[in-house]
C-alpha atoms as a PDB file:
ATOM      1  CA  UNK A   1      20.828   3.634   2.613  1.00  0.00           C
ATOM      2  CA  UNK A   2      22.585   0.448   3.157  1.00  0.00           C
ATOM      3  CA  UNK A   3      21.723  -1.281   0.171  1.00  0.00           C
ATOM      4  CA  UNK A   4      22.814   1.548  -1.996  1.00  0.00           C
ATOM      5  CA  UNK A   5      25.603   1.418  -0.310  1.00  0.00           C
ATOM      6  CA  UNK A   6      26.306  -2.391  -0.752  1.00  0.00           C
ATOM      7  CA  UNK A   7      25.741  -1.817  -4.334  1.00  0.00           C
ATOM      8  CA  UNK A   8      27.787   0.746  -4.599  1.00  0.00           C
ATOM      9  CA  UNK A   9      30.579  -1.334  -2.734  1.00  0.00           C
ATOM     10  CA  UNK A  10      30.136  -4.257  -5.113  1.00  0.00           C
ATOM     11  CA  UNK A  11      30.538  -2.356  -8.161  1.00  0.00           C
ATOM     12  CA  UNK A  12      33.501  -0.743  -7.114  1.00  0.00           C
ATOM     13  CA  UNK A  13      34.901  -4.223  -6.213  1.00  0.00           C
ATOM     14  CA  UNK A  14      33.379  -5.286 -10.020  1.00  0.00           C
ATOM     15  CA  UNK A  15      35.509  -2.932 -11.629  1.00  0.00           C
ATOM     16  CA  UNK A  16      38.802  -3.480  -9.215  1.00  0.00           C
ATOM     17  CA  UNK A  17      38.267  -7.404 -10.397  1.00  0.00           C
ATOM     18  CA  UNK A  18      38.036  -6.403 -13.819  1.00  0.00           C
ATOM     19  CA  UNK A  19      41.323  -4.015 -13.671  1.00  0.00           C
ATOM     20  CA  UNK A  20      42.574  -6.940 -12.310  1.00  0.00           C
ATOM     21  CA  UNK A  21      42.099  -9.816 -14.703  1.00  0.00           C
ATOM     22  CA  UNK A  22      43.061  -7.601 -17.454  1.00  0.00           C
ATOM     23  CA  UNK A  23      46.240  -7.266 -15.391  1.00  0.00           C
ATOM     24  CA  UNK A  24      47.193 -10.655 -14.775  1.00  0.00           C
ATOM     25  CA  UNK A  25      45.806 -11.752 -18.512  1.00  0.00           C
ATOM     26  CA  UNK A  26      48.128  -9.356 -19.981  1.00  0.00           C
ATOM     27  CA  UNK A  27      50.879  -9.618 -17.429  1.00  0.00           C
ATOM     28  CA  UNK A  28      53.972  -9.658 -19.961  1.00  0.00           C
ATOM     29  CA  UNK A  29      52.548  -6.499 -21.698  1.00  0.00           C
ATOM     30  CA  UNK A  30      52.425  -4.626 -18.468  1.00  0.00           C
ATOM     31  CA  UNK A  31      56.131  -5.567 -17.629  1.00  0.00           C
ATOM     32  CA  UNK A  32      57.223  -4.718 -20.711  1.00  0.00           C
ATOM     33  CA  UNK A  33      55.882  -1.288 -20.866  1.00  0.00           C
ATOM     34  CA  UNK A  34      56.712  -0.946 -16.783  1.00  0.00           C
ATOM     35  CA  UNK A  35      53.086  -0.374 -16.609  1.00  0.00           C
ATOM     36  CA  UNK A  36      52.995  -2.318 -13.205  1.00  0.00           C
ATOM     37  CA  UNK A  37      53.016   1.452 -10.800  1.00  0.00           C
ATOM     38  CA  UNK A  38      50.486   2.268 -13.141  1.00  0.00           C
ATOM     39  CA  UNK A  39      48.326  -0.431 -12.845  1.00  0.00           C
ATOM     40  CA  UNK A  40      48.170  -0.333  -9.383  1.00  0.00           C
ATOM     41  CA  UNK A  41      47.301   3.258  -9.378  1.00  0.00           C
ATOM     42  CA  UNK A  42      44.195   1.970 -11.238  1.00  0.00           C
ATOM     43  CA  UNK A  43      43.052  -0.667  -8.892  1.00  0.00           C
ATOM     44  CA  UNK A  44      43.634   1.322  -5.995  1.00  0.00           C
ATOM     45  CA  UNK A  45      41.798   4.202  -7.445  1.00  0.00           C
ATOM     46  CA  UNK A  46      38.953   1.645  -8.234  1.00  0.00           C
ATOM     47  CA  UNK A  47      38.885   0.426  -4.597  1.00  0.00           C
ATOM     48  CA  UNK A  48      38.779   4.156  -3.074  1.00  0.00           C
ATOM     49  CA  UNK A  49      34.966   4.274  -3.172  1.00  0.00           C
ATOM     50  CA  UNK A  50      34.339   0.697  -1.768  1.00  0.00           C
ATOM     51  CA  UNK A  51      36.380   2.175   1.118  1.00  0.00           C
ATOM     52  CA  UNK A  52      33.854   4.945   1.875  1.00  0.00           C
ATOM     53  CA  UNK A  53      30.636   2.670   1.163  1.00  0.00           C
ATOM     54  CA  UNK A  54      32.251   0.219   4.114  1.00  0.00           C
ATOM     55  CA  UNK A  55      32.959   2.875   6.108  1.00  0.00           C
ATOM     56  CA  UNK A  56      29.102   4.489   5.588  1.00  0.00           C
ATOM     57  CA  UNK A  57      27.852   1.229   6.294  1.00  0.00           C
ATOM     58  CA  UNK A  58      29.504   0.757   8.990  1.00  0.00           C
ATOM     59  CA  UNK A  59      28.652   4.469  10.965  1.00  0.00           C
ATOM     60  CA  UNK A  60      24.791   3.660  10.174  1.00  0.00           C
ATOM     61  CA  UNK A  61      24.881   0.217  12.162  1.00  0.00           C
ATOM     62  CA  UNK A  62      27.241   1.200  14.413  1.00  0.00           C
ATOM     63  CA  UNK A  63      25.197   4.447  15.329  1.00  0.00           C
ATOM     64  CA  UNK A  64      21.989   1.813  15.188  1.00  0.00           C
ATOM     65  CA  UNK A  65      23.581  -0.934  17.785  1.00  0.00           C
ATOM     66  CA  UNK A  66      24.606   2.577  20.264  1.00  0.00           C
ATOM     67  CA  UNK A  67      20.755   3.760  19.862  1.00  0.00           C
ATOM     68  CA  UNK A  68      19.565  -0.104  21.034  1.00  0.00           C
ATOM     69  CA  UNK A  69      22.378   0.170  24.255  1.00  0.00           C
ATOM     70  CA  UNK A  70      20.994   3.200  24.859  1.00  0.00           C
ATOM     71  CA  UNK A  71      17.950   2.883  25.294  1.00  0.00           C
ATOM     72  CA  UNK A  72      18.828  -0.858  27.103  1.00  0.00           C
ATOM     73  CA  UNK A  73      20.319   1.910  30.126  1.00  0.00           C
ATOM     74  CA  UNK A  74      17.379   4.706  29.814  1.00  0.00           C
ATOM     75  CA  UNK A  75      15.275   1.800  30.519  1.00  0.00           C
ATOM     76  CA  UNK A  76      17.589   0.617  33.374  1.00  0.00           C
ATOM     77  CA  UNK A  77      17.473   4.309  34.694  1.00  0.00           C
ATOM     78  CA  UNK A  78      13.586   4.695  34.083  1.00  0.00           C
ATOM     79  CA  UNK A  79      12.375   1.892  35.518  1.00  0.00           C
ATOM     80  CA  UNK A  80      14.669   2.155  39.266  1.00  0.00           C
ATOM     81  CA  UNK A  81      13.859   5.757  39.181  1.00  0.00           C
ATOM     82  CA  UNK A  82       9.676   5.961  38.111  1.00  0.00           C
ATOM     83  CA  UNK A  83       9.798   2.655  40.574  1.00  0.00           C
ATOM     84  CA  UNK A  84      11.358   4.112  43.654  1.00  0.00           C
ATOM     85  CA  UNK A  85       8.701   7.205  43.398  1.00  0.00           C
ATOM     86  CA  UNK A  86       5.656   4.824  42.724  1.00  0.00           C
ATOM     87  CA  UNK A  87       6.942   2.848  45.971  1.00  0.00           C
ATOM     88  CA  UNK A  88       6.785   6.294  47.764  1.00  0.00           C
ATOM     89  CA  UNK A  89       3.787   7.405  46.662  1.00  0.00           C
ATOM     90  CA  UNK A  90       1.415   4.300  47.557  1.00  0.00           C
ATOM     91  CA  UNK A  91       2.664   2.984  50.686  1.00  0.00           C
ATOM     92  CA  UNK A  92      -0.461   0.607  50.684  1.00  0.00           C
ATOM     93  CA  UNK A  93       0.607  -1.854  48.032  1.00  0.00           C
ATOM     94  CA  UNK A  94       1.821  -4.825  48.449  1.00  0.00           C
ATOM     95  CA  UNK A  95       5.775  -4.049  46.271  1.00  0.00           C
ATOM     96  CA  UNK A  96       8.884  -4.059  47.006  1.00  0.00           C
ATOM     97  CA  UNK A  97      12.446  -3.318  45.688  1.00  0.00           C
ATOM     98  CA  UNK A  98      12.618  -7.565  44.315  1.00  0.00           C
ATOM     99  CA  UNK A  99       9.745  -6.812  42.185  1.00  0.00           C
ATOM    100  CA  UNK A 100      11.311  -3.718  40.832  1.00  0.00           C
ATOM    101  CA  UNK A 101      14.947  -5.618  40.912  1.00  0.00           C
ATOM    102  CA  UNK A 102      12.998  -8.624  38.467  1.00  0.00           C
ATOM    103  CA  UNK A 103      10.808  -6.081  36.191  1.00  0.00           C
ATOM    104  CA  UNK A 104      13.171  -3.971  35.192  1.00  0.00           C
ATOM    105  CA  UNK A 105      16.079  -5.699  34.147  1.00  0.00           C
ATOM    106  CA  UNK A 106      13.795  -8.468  32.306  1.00  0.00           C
ATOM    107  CA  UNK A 107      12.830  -5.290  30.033  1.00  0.00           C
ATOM    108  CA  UNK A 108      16.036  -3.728  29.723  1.00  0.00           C
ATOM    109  CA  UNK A 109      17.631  -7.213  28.454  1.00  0.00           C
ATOM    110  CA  UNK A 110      14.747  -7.539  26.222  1.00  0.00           C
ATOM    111  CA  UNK A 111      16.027  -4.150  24.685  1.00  0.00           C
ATOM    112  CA  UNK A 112      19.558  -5.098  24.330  1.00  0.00           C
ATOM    113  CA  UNK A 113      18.813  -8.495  22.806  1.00  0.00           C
ATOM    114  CA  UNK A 114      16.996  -6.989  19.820  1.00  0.00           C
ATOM    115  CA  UNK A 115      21.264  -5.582  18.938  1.00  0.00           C
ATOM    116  CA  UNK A 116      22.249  -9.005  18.702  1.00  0.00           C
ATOM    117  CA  UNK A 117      19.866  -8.786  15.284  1.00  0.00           C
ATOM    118  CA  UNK A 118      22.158  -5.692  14.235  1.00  0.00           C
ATOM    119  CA  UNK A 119      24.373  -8.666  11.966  1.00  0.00           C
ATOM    120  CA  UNK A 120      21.741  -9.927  10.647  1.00  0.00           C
ATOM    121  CA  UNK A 121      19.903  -6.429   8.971  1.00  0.00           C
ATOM    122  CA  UNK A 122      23.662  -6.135   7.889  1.00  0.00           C
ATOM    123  CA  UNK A 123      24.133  -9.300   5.625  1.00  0.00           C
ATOM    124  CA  UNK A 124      20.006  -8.733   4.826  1.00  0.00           C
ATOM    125  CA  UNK A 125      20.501  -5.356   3.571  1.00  0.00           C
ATOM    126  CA  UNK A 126      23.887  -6.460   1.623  1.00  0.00           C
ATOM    127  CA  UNK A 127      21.954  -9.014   0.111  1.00  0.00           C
ATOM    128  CA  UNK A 128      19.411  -7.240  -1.133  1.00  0.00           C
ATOM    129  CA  UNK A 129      21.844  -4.605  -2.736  1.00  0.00           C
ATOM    130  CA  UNK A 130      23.519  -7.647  -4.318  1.00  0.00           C
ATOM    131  CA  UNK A 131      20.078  -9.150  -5.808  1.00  0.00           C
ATOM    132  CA  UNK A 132      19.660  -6.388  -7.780  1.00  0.00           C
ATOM    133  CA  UNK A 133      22.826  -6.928 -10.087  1.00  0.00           C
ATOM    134  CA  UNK A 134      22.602 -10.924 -10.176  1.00  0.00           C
ATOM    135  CA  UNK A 135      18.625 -10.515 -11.322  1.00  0.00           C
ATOM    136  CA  UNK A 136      19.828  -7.979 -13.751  1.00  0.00           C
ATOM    137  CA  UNK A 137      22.503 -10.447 -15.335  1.00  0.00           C
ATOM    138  CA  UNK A 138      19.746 -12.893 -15.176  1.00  0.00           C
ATOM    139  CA  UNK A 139      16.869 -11.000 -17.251  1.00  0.00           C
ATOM    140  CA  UNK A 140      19.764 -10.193 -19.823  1.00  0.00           C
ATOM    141  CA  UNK A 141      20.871 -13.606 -20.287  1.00  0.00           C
ATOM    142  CA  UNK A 142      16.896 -14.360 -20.780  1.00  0.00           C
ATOM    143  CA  UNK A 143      16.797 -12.414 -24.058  1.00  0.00           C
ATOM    144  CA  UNK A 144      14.294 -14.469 -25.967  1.00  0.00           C
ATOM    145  CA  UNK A 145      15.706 -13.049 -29.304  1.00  0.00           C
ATOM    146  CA  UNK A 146      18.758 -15.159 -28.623  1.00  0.00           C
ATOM    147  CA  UNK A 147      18.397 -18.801 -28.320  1.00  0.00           C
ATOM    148  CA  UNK A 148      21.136 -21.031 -26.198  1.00  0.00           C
ATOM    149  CA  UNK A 149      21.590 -22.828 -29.469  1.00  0.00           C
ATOM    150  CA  UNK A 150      22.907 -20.152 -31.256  1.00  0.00           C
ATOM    151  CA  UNK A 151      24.835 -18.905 -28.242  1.00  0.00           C
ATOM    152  CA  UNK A 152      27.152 -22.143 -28.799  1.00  0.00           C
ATOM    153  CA  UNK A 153      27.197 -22.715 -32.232  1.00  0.00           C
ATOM    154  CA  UNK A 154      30.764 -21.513 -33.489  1.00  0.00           C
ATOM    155  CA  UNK A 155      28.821 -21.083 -37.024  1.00  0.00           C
ATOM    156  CA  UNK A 156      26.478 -18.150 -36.098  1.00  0.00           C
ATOM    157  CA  UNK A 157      27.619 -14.599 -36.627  1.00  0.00           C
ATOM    158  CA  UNK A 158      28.281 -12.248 -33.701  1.00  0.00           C
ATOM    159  CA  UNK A 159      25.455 -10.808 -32.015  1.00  0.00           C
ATOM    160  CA  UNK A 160      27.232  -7.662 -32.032  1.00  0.00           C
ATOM    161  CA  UNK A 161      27.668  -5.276 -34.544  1.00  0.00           C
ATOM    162  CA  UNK A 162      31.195  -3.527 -33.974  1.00  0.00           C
ATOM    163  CA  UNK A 163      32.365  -1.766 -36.633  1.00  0.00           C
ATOM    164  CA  UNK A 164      35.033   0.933 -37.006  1.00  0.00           C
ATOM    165  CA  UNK A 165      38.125   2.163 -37.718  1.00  0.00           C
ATOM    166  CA  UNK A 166      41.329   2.238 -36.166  1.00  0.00           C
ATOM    167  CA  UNK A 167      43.527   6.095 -36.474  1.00  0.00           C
ATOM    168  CA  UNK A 168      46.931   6.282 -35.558  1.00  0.00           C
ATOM    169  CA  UNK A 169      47.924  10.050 -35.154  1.00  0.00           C
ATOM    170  CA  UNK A 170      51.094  11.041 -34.554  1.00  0.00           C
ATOM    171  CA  UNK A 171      52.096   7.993 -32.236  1.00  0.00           C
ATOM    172  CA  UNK A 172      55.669   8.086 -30.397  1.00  0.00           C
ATOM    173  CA  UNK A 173      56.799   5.104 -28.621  1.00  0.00           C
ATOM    174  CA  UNK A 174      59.839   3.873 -26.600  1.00  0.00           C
ATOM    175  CA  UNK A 175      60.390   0.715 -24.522  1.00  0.00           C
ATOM    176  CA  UNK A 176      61.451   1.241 -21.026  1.00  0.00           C
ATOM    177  CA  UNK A 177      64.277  -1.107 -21.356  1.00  0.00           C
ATOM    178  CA  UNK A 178      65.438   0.140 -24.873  1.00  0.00           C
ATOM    179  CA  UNK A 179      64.732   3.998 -24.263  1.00  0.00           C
ATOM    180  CA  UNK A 180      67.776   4.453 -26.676  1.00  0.00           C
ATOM    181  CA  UNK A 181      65.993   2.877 -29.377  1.00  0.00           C
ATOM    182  CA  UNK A 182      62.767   4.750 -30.535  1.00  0.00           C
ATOM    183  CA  UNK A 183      60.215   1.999 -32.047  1.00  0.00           C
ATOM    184  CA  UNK A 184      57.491   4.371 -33.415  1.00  0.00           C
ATOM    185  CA  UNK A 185      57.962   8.357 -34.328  1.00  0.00           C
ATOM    186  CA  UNK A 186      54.949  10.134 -35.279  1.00  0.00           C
ATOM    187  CA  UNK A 187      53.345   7.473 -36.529  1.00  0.00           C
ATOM    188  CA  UNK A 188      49.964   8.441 -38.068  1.00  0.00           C
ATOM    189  CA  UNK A 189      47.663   6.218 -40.405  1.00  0.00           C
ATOM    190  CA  UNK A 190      44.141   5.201 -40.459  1.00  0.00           C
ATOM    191  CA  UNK A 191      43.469   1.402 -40.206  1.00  0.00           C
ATOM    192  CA  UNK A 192      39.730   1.095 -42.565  1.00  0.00           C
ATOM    193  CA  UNK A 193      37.148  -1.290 -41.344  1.00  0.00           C
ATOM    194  CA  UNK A 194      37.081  -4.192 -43.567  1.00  0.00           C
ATOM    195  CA  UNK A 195      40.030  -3.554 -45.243  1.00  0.00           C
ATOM    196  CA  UNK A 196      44.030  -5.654 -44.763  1.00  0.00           C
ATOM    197  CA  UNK A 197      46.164  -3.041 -43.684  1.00  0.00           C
ATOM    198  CA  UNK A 198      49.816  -4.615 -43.909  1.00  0.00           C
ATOM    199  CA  UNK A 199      52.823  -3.297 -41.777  1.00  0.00           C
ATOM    200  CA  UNK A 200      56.140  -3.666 -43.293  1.00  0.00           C
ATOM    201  CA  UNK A 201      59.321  -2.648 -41.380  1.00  0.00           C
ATOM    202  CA  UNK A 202      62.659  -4.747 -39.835  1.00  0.00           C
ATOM    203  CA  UNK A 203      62.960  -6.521 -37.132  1.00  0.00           C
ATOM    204  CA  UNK A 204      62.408  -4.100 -34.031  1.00  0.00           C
ATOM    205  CA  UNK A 205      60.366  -1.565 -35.589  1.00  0.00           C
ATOM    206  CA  UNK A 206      57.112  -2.109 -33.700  1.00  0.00           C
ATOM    207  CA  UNK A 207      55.204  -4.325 -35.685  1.00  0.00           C
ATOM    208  CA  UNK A 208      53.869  -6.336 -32.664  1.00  0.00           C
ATOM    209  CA  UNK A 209      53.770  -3.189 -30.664  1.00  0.00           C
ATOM    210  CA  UNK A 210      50.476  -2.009 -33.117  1.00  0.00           C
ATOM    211  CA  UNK A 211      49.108  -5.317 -33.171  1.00  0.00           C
END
């Protein structure tokens, strides 16, 4: 449960960093367009479901470390109680309360020290969640098909085959700063894969907007 968890957390986080950097790459575009409420909307909603895989993690180890102190007292409770009636019961042996007062608490402490490993099965079990995602990004950068060479070599083509076209239908546009000043209205036209499509217009018209 807690790795699933931990990967669930670091994906979230994956995607928030990614929302992110696309933020602070294009940082003039999103002040422009007074994108910035926006944006944050975004990362926030990204981070929502880290917040509930912390908080899952956190109620299973918690609930473990209680079930450890528990049972630390039970045996406290056990042992002074099941003592006090053997003591009762066999008047003939050679015990008293210091043996019970030594017994007892050396296997009560031996129960509570096993919580102090609580920390560790955390970062363990977050670590193994991680593994999974670094070992995947690992066996896809070992693609034998694809040498290093050709990786680096500014001559070789793309290894990826992305091909389409772009459609503008019926696009309206206004800056935030100029809302006065329309820069597209009902702008529709289809952008062909492989072809030069030219935009003419004057100076304002949103020719940098489509690009």
């Amino acid at each position: 449960v807690t790795s699933n968890e931990a990967m669930n957390e670091l994906r979230a986080y994956a995607k928030a960093g990614q929302i992110a950097q696309e933020v602070f790459s294009s940082l003039r575009t999103v002040l422009s367009f007074n994108g910035s409420k926006y944006e944050q909307k975004r990362y926030e909603r990204e981070l929502y479901p880290a917040r509930w895989s912390s908080i899952r993690q956190g109620a299973v180890f918690g609930i473990f470390t209680g079930w450890l102190s528990l049972t630390a007292y039970l045996a406290y409770a056990v042992g002074f109680i099941s003592g006090s009636f053997f003591m009762s019961s066999n008047d003939r042996l050679s015990m008293n309360i210091s043996n019970i007062l030594i017994v007892v608490p050396i296997f009560a402490q031996s129960v509570n020290f096993s919580s102090f490993l609580v920390p560790f099965f955390q970062s363990f079990s977050q670590a193994r969640g991680a593994a999974s995602e670094v070992f995947r990004l690992i066996d896809e950068g070992n693609d034998t098909s694809i040498s290093e060479i050709d990786l680096w070599n500014k001559e070789t083509e793309s290894i990826y085959d992305i091909d389409g076209d772009i459609e503008f239908d019926n696009v309206n546009f206004i800056y935030p700063s100029r809302e006065a000043t329309p820069v597209l209205r009902n702008l529709s036209f289809i952008a062909r894969a492989g072809q030069t499509t030219a935009l003419v217009g004057s100076s304002g018209c949103g020719r940098s907007f489509q690009k």
